[in-house]
PDB file of N, CA and C in Angstrom:
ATOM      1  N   UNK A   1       0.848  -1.169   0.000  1.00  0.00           N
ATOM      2  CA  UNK A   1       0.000   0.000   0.000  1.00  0.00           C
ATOM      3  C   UNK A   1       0.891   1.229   0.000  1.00  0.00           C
ATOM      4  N   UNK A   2       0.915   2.270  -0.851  1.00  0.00           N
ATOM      5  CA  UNK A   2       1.265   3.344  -1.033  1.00  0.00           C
ATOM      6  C   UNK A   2       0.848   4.641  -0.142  1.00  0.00           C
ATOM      7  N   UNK A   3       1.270   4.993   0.618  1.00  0.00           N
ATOM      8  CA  UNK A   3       0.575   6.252   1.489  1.00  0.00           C
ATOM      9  C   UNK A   3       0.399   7.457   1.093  1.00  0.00           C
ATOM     10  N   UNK A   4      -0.907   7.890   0.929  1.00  0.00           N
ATOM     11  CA  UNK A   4      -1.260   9.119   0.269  1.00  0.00           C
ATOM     12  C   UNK A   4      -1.519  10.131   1.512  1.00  0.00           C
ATOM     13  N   UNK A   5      -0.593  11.207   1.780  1.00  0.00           N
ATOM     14  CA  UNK A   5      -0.516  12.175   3.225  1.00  0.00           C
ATOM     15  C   UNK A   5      -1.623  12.806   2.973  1.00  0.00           C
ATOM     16  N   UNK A   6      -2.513  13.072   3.200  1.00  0.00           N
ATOM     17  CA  UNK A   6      -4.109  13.648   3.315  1.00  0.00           C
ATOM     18  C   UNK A   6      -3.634  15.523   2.452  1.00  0.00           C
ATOM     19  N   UNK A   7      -2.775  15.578   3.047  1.00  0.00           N
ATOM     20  CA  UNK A   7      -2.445  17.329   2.684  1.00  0.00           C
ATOM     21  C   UNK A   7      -1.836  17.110   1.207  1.00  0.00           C
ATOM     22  N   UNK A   8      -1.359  15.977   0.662  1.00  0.00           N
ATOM     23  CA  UNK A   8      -0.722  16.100  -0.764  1.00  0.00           C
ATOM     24  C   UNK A   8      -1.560  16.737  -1.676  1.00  0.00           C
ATOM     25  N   UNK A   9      -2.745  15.907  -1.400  1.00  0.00           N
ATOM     26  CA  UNK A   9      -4.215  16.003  -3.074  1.00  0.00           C
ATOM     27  C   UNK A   9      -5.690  16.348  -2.108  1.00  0.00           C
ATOM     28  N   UNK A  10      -6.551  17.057  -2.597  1.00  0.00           N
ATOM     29  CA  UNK A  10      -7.772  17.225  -2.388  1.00  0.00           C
ATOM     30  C   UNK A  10      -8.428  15.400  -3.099  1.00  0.00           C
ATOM     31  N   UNK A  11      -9.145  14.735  -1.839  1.00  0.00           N
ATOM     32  CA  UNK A  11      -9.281  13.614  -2.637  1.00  0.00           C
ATOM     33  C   UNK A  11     -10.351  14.045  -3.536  1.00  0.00           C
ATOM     34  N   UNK A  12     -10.838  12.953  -4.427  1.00  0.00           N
ATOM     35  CA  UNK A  12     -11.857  13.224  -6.154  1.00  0.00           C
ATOM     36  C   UNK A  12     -13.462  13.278  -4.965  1.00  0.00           C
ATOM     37  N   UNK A  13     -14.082  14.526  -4.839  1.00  0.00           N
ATOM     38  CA  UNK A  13     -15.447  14.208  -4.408  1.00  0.00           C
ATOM     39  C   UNK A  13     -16.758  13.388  -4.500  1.00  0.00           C
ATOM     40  N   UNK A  14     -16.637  12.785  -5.754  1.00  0.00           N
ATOM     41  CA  UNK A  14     -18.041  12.260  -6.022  1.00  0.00           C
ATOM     42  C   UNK A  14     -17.117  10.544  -5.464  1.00  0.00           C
ATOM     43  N   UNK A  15     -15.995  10.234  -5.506  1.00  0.00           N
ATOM     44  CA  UNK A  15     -15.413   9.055  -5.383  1.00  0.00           C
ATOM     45  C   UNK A  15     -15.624   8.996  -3.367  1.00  0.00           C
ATOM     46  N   UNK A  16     -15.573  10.229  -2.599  1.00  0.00           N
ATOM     47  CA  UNK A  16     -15.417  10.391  -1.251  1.00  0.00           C
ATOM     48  C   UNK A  16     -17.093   9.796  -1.056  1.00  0.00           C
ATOM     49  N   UNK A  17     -17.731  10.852  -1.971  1.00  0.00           N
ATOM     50  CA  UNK A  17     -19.249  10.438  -1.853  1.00  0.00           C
ATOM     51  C   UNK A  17     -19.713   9.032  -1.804  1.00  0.00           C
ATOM     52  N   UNK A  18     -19.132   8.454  -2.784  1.00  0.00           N
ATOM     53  CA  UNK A  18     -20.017   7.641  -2.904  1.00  0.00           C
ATOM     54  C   UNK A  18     -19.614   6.192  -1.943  1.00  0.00           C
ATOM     55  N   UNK A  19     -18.382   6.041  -1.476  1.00  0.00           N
ATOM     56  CA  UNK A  19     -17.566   5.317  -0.932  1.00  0.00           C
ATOM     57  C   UNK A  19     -18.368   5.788   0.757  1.00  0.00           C
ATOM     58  N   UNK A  20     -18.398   6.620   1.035  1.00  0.00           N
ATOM     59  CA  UNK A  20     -19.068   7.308   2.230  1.00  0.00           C
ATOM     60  C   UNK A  20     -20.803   6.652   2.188  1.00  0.00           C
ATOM     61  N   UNK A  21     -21.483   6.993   0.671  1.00  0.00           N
ATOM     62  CA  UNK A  21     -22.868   6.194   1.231  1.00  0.00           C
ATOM     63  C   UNK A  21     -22.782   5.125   1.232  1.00  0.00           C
ATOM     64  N   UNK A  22     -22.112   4.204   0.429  1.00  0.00           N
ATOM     65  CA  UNK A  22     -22.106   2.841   0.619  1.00  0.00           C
ATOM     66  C   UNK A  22     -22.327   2.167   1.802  1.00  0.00           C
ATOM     67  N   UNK A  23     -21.110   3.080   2.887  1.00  0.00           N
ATOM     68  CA  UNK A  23     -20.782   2.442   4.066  1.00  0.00           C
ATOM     69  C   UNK A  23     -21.784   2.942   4.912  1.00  0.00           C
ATOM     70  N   UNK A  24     -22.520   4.017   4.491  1.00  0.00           N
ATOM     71  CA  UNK A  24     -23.688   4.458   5.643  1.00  0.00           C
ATOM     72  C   UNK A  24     -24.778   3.555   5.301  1.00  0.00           C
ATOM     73  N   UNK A  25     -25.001   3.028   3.808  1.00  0.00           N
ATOM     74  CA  UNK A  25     -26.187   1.998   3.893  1.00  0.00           C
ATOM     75  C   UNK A  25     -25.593   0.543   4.193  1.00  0.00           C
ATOM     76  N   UNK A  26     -24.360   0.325   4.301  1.00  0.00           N
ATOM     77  CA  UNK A  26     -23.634  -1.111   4.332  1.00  0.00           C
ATOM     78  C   UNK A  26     -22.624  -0.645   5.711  1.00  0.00           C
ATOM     79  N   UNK A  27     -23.217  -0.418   7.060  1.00  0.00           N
ATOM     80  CA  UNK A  27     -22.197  -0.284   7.769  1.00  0.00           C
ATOM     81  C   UNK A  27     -21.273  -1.438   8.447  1.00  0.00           C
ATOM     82  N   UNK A  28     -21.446  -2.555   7.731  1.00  0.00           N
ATOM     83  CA  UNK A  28     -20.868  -3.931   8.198  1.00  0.00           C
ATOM     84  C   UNK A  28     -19.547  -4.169   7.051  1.00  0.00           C
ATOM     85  N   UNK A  29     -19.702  -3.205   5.881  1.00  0.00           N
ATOM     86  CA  UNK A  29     -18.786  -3.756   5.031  1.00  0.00           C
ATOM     87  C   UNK A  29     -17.326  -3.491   5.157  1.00  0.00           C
ATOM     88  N   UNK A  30     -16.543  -4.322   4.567  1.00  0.00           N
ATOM     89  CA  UNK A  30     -14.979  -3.970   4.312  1.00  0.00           C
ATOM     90  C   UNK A  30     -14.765  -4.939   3.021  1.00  0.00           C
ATOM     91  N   UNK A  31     -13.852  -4.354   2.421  1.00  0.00           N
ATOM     92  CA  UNK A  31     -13.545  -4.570   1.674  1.00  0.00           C
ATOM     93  C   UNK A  31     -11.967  -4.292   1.087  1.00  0.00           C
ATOM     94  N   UNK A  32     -11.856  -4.596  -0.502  1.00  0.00           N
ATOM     95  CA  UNK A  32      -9.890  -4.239  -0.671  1.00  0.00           C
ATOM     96  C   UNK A  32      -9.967  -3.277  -1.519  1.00  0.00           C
ATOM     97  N   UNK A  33      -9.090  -2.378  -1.864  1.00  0.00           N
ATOM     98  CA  UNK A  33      -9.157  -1.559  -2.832  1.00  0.00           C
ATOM     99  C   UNK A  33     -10.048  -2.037  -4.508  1.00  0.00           C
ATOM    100  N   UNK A  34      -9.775  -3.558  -4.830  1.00  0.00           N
ATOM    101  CA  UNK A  34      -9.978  -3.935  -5.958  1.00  0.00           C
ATOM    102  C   UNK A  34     -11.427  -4.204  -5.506  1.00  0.00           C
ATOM    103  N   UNK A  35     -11.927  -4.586  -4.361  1.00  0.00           N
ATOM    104  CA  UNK A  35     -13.333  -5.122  -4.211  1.00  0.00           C
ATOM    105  C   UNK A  35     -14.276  -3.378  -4.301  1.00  0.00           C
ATOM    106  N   UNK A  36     -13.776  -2.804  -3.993  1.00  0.00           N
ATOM    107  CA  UNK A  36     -14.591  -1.258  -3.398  1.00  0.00           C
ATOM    108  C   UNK A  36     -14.709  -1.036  -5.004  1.00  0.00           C
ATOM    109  N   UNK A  37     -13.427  -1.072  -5.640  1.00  0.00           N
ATOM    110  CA  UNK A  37     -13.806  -0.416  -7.207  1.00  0.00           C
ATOM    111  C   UNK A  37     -15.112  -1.146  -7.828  1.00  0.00           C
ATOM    112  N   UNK A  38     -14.768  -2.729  -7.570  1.00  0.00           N
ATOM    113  CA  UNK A  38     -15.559  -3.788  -8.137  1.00  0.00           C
ATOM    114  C   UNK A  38     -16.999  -3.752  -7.967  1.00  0.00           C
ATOM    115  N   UNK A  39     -17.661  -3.635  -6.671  1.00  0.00           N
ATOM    116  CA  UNK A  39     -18.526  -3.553  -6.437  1.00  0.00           C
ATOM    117  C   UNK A  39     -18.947  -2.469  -5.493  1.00  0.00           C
ATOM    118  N   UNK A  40     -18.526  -1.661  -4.915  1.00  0.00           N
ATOM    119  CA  UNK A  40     -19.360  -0.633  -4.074  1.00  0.00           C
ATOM    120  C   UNK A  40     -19.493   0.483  -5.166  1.00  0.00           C
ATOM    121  N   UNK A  41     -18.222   1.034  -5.988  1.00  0.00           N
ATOM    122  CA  UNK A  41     -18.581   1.729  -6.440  1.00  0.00           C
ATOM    123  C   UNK A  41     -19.274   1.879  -7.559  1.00  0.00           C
ATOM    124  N   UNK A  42     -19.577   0.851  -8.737  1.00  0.00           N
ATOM    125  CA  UNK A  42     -20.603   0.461  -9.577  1.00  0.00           C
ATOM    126  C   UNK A  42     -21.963   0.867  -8.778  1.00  0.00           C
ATOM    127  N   UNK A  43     -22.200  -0.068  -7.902  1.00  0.00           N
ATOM    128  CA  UNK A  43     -23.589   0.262  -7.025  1.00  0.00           C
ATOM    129  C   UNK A  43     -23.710   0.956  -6.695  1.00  0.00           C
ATOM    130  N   UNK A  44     -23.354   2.514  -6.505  1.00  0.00           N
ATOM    131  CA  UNK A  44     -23.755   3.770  -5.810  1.00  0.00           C
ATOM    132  C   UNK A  44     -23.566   4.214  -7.544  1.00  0.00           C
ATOM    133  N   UNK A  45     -22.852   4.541  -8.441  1.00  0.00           N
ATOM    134  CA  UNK A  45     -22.821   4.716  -9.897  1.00  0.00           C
ATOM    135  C   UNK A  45     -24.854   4.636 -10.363  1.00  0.00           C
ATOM    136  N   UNK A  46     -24.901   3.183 -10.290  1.00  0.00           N
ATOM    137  CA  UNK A  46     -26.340   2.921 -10.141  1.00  0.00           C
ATOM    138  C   UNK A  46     -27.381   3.200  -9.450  1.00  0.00           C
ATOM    139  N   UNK A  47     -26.957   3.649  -8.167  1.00  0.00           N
ATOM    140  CA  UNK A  47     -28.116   4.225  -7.199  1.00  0.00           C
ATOM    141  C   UNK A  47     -28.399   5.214  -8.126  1.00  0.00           C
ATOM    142  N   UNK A  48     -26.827   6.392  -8.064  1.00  0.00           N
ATOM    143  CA  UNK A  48     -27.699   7.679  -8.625  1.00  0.00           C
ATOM    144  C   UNK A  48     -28.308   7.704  -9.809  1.00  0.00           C
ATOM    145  N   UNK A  49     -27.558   6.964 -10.807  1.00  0.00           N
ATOM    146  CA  UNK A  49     -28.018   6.734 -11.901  1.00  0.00           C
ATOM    147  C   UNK A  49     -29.456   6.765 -12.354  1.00  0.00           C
ATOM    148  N   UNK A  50     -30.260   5.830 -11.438  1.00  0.00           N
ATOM    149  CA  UNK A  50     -31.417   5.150 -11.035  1.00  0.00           C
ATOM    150  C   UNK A  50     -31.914   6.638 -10.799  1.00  0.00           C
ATOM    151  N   UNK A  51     -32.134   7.288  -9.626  1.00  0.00           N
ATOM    152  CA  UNK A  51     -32.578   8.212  -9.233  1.00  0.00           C
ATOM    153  C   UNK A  51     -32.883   9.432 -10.663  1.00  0.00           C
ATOM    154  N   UNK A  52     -32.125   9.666 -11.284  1.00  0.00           N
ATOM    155  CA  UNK A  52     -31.813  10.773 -12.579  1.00  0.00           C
ATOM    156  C   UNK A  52     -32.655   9.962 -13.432  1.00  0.00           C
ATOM    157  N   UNK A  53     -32.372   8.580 -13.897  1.00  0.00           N
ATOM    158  CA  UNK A  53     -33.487   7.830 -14.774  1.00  0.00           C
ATOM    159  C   UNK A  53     -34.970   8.395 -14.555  1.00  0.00           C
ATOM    160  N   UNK A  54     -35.408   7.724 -13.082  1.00  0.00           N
ATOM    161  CA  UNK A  54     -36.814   8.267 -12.744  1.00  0.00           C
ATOM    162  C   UNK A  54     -37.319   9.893 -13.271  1.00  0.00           C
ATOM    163  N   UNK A  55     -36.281  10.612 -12.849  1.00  0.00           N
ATOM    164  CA  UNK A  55     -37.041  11.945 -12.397  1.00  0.00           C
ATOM    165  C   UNK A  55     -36.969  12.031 -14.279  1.00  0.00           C
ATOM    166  N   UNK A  56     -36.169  11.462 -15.245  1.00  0.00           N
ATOM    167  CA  UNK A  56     -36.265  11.862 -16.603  1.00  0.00           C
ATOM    168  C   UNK A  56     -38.046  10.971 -17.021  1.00  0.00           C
ATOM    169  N   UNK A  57     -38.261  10.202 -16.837  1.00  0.00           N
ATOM    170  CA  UNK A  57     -39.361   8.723 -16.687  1.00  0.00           C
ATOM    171  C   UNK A  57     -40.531  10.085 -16.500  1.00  0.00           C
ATOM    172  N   UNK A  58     -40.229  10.506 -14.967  1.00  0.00           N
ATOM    173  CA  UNK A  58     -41.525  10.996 -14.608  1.00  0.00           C
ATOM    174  C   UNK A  58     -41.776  12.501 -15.776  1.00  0.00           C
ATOM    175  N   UNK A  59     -41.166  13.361 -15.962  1.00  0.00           N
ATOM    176  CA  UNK A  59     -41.282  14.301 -16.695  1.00  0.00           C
ATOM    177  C   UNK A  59     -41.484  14.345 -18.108  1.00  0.00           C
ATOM    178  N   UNK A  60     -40.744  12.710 -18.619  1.00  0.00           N
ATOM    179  CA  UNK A  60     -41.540  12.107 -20.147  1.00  0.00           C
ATOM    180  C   UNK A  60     -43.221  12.052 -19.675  1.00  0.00           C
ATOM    181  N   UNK A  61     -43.287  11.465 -18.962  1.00  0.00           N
ATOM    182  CA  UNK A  61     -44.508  10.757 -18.826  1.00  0.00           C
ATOM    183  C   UNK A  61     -45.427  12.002 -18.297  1.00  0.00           C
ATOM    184  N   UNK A  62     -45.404  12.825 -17.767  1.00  0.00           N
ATOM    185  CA  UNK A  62     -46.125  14.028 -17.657  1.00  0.00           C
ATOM    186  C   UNK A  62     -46.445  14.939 -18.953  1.00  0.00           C
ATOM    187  N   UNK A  63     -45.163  14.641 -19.869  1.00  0.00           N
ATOM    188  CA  UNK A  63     -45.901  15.422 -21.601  1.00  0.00           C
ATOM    189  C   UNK A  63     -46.199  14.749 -22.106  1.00  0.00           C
ATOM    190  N   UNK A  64     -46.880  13.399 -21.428  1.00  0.00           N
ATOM    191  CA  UNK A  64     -47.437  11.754 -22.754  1.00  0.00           C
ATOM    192  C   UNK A  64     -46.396  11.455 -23.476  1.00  0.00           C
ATOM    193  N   UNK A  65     -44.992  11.936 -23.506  1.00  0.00           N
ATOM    194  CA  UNK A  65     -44.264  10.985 -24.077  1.00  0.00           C
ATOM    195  C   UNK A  65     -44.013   9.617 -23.873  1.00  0.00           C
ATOM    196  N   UNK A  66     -44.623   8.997 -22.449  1.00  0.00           N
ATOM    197  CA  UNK A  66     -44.653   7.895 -22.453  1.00  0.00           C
ATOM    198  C   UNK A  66     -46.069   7.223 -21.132  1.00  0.00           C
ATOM    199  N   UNK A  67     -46.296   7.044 -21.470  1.00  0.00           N
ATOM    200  CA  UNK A  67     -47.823   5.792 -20.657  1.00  0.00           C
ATOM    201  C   UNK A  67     -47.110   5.097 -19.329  1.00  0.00           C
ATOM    202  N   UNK A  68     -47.671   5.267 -18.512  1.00  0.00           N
ATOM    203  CA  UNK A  68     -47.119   4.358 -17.038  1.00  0.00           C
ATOM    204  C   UNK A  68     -48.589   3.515 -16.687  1.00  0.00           C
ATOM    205  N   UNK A  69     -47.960   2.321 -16.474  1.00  0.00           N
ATOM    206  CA  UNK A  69     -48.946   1.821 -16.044  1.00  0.00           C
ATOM    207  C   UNK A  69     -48.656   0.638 -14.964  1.00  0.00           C
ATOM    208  N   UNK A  70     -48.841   0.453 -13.654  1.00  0.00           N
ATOM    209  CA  UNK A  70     -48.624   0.021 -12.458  1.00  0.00           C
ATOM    210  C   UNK A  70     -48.739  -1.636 -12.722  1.00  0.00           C
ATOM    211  N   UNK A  71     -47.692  -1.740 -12.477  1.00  0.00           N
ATOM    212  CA  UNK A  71     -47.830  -3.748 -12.407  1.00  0.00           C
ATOM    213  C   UNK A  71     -48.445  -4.180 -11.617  1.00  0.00           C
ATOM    214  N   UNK A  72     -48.913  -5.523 -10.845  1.00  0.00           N
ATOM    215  CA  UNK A  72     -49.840  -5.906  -9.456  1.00  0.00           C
ATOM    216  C   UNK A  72     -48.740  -5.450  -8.309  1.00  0.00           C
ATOM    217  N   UNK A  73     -47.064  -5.332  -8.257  1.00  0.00           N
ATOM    218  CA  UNK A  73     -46.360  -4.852  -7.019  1.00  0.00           C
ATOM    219  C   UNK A  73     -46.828  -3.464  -6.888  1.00  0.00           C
ATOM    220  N   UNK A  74     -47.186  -2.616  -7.955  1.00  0.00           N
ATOM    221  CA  UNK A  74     -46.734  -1.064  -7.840  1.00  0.00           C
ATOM    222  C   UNK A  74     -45.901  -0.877  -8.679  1.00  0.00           C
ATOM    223  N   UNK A  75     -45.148  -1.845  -9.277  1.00  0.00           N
ATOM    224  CA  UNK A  75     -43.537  -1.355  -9.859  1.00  0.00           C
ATOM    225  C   UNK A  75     -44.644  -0.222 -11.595  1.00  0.00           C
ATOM    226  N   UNK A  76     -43.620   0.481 -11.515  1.00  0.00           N
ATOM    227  CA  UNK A  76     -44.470   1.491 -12.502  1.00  0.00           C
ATOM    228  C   UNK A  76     -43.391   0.673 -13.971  1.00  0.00           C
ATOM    229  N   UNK A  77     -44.207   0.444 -14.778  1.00  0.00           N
ATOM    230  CA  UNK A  77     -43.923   0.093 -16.013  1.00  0.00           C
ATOM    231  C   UNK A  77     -44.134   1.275 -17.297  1.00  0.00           C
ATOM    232  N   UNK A  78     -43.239   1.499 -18.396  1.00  0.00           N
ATOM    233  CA  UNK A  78     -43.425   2.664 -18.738  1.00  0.00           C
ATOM    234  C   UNK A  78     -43.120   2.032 -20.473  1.00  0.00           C
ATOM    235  N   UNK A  79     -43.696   3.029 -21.307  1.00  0.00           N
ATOM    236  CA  UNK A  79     -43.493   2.394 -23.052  1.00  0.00           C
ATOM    237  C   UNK A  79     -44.515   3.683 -23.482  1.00  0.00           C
ATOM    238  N   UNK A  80     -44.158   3.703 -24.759  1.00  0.00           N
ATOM    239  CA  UNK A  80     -44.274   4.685 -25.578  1.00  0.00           C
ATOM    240  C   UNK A  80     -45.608   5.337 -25.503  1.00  0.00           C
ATOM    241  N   UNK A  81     -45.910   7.223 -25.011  1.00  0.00           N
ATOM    242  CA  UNK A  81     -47.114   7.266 -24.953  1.00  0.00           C
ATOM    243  C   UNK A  81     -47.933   8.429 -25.960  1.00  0.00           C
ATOM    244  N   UNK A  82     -49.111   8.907 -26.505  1.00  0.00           N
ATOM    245  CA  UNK A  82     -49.376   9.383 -27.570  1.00  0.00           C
ATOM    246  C   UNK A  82     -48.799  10.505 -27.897  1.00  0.00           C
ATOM    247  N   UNK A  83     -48.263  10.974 -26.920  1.00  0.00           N
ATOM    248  CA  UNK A  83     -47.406  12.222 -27.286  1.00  0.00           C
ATOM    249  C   UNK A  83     -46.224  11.699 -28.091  1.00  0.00           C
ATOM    250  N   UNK A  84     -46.151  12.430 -29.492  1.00  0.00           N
ATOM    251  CA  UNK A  84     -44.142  11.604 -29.348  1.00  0.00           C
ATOM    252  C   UNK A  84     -43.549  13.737 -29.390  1.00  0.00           C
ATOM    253  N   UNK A  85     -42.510  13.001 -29.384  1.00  0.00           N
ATOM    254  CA  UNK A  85     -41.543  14.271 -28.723  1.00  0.00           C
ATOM    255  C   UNK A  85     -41.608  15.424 -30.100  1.00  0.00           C
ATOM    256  N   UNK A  86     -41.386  16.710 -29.505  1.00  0.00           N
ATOM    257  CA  UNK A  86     -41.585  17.711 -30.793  1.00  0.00           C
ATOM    258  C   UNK A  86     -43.428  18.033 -31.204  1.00  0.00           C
ATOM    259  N   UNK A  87     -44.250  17.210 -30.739  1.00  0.00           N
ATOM    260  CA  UNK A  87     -45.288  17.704 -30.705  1.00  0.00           C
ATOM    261  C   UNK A  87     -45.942  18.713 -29.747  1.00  0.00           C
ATOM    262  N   UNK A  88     -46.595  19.479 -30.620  1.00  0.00           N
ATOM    263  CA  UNK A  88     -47.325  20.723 -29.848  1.00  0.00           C
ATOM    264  C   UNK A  88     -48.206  20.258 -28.870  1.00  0.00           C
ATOM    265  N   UNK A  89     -49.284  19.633 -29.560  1.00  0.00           N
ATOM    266  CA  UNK A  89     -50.552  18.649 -29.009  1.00  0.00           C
ATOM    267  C   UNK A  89     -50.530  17.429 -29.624  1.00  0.00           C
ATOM    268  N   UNK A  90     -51.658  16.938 -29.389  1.00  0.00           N
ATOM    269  CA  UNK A  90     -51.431  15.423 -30.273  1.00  0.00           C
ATOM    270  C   UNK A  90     -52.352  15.856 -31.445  1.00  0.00           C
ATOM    271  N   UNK A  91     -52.327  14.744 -32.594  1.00  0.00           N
ATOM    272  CA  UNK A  91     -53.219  15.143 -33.412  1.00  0.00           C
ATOM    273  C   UNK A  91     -54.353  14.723 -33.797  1.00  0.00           C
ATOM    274  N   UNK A  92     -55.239  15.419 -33.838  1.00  0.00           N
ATOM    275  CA  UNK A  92     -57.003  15.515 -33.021  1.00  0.00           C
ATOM    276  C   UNK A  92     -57.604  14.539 -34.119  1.00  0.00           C
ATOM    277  N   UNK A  93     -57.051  14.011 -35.221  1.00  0.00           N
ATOM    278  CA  UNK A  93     -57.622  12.800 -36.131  1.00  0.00           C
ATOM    279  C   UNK A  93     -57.981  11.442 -35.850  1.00  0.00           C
TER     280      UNK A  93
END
């Protein structure tokens, strides 16, 4: 292991971030440098990811660009809706 003196580098923020929620929703974990790349940080990559997906999902689906319609869990299912994109209104034919 190479020692990085805290005062050399400002560490990378979104890398502090996300390494930080991991361990606040996984406070049992440890791991090695190669395991944290491997899997903690993919999975927080995907949390937010996930989060930005939705809020794009919900704001299609508010101009009818796309139809939601609730599975028997709740899980919201989503596919193409009469609006398509670039339209003013839909068309009244």
């Amino acid at each position: 292991m190479t020692p990085h003196p805290a005062h050399e580098e400002s560490p990378d923020p979104e890398v502090v971030e996300a390494v930080l929620a991991y361990l606040r929703t996984h406070p049992q974990a440890a791991d090695t440098l190669q395991g944290i790349t491997r899997w903690w940080l993919p999975q927080q990559r995907y949390e937010r990811a996930l989060e930005r997906i939705e809020g794009v999902l919900e704001v299609l689906a508010a101009r009818g660009e796309l139809q939601v319609r609730a599975l028997p869990d709740g899980t919201a299912l989503y596919a193409l809706g009469t609006a398509r994109p670039g339209d003013a209104s839909p068309d009244p034919r």
